[in-house]
C-alpha atoms as a PDB file:
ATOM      1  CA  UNK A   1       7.208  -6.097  14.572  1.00  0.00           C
ATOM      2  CA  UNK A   2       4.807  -7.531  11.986  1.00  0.00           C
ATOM      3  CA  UNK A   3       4.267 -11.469  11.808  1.00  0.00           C
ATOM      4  CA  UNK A   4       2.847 -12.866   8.498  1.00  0.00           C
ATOM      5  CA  UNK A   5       1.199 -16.262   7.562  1.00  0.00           C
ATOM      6  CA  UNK A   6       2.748 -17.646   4.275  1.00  0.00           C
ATOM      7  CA  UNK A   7      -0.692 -18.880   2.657  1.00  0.00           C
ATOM      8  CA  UNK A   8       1.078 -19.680  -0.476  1.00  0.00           C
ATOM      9  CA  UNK A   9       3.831 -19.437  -2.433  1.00  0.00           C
ATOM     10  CA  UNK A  10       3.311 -15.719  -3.641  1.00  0.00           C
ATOM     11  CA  UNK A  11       0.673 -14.610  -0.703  1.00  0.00           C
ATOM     12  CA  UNK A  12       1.319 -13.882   2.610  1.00  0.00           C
ATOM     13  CA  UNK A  13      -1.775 -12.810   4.806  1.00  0.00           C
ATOM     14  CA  UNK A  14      -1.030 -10.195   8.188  1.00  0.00           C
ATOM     15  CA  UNK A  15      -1.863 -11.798  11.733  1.00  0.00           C
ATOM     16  CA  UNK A  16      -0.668  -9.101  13.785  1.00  0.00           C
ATOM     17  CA  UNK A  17       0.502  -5.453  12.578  1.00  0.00           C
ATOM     18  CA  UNK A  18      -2.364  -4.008  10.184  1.00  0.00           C
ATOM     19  CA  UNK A  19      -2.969  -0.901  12.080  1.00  0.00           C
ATOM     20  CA  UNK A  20       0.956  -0.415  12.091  1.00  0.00           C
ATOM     21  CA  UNK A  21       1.401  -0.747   8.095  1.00  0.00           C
ATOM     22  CA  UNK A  22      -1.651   1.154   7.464  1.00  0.00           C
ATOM     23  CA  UNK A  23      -1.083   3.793   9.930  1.00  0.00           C
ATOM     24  CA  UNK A  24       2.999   3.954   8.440  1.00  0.00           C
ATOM     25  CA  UNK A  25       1.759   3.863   4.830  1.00  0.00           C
ATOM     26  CA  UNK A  26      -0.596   6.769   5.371  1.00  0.00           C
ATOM     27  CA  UNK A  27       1.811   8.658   7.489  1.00  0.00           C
ATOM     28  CA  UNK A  28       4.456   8.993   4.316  1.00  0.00           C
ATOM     29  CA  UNK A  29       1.697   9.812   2.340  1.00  0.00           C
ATOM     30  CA  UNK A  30       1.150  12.740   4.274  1.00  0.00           C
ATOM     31  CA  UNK A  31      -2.743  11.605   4.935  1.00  0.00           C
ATOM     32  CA  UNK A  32      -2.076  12.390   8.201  1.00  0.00           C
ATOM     33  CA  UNK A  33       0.328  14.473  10.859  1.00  0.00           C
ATOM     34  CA  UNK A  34       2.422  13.502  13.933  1.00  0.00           C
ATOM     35  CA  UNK A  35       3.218  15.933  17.161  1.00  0.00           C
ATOM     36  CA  UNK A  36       7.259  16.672  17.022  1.00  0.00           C
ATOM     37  CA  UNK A  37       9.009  17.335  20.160  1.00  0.00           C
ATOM     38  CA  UNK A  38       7.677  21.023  20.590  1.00  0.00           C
ATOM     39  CA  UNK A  39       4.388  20.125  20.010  1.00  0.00           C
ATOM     40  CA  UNK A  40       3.331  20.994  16.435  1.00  0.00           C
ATOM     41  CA  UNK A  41       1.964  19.022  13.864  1.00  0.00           C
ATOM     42  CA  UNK A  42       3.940  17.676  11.251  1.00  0.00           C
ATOM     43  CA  UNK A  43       3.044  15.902   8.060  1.00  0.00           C
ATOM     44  CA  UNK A  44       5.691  13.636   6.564  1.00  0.00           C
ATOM     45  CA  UNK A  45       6.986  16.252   3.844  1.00  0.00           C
ATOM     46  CA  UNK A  46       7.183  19.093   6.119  1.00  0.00           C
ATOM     47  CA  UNK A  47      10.522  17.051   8.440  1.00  0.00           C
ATOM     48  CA  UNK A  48      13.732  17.654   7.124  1.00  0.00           C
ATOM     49  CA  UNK A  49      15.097  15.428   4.504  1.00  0.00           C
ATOM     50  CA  UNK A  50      17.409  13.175   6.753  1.00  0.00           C
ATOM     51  CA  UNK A  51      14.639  12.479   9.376  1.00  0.00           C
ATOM     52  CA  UNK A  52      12.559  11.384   6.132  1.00  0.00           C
ATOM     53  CA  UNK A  53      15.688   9.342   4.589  1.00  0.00           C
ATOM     54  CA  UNK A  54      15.581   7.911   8.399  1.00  0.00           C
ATOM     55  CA  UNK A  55      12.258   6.858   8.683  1.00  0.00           C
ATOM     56  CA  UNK A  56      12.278   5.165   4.865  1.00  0.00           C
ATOM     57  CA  UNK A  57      16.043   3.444   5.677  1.00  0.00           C
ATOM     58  CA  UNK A  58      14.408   1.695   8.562  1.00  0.00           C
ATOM     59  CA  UNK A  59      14.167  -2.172   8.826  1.00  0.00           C
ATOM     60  CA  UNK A  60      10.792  -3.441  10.168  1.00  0.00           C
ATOM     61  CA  UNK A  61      10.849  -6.593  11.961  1.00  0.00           C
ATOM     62  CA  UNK A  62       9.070  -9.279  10.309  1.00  0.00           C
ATOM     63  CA  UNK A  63       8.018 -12.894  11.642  1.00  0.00           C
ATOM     64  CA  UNK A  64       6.449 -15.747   9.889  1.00  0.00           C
ATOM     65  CA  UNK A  65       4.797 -17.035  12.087  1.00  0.00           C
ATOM     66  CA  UNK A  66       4.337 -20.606  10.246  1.00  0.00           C
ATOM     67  CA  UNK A  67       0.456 -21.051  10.595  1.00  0.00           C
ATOM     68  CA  UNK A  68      -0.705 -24.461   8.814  1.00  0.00           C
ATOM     69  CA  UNK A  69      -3.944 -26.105   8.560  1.00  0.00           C
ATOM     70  CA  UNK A  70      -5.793 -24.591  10.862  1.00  0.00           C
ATOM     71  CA  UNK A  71      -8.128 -22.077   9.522  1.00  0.00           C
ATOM     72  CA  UNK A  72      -8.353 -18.981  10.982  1.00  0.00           C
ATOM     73  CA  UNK A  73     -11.741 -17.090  11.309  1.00  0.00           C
ATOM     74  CA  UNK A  74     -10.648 -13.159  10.978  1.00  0.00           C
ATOM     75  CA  UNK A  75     -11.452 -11.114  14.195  1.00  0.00           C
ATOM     76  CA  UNK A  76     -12.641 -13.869  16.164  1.00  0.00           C
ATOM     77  CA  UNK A  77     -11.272 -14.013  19.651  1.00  0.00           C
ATOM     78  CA  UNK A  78     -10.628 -17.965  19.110  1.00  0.00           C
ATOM     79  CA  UNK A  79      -8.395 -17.314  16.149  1.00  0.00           C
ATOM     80  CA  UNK A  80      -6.573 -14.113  17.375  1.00  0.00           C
ATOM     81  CA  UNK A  81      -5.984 -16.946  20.540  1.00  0.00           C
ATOM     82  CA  UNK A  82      -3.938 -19.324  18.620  1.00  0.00           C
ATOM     83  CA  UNK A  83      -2.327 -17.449  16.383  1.00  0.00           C
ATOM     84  CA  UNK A  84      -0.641 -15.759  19.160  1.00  0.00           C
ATOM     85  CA  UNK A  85      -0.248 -19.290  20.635  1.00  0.00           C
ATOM     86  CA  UNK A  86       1.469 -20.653  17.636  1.00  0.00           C
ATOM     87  CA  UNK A  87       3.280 -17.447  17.765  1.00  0.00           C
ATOM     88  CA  UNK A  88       4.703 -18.077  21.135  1.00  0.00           C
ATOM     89  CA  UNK A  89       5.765 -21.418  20.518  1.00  0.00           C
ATOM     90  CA  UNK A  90       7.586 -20.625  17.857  1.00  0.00           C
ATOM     91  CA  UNK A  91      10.024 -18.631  20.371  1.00  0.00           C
END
């Protein structure tokens, strides 16, 4: 799941779910490897062609999460605080 803040029109700005796009984006890109079920290391190219088709057919989850007005500081424990509240409320 990745929630988004609409800041305009044509811009949307990530609360929650960096790590998770950056860490997705740089797996397919074979920048990095992941341990299969025996153990080994595998980079995205080396996994057989339906487990790829898998992994790119896949919806993600995404929320907007409706943030207005308030300004929100990035990183600061205050702002990661209501974010998640306004989350929340939301559901």
């Amino acid at each position: 799941m990745i929630y988004f803040n609409k800041v305009s029109d044509n811009k949307l700005e990530v609360l929650d779910g960096q790590q998770r796009i950056t860490s997705f984006g740089r797996y397919v890109t074979n920048k990095f490897a992941v341990k299969d079920e025996n153990g080994m290391q595998q980079y995205f190219s080396g996994i057989a062609a339906d487990k790829q088709s898998r992994i790119m057919a896949t919806k993600l989850l995404i929320m907007n999460a409706k943030v207005r007005k308030q300004r929100l500081k990035s990183g600061s424990k205050s702002s990661i605080l209501l974010a998640y509240r306004l989350i929340i409320k939301k559901y």
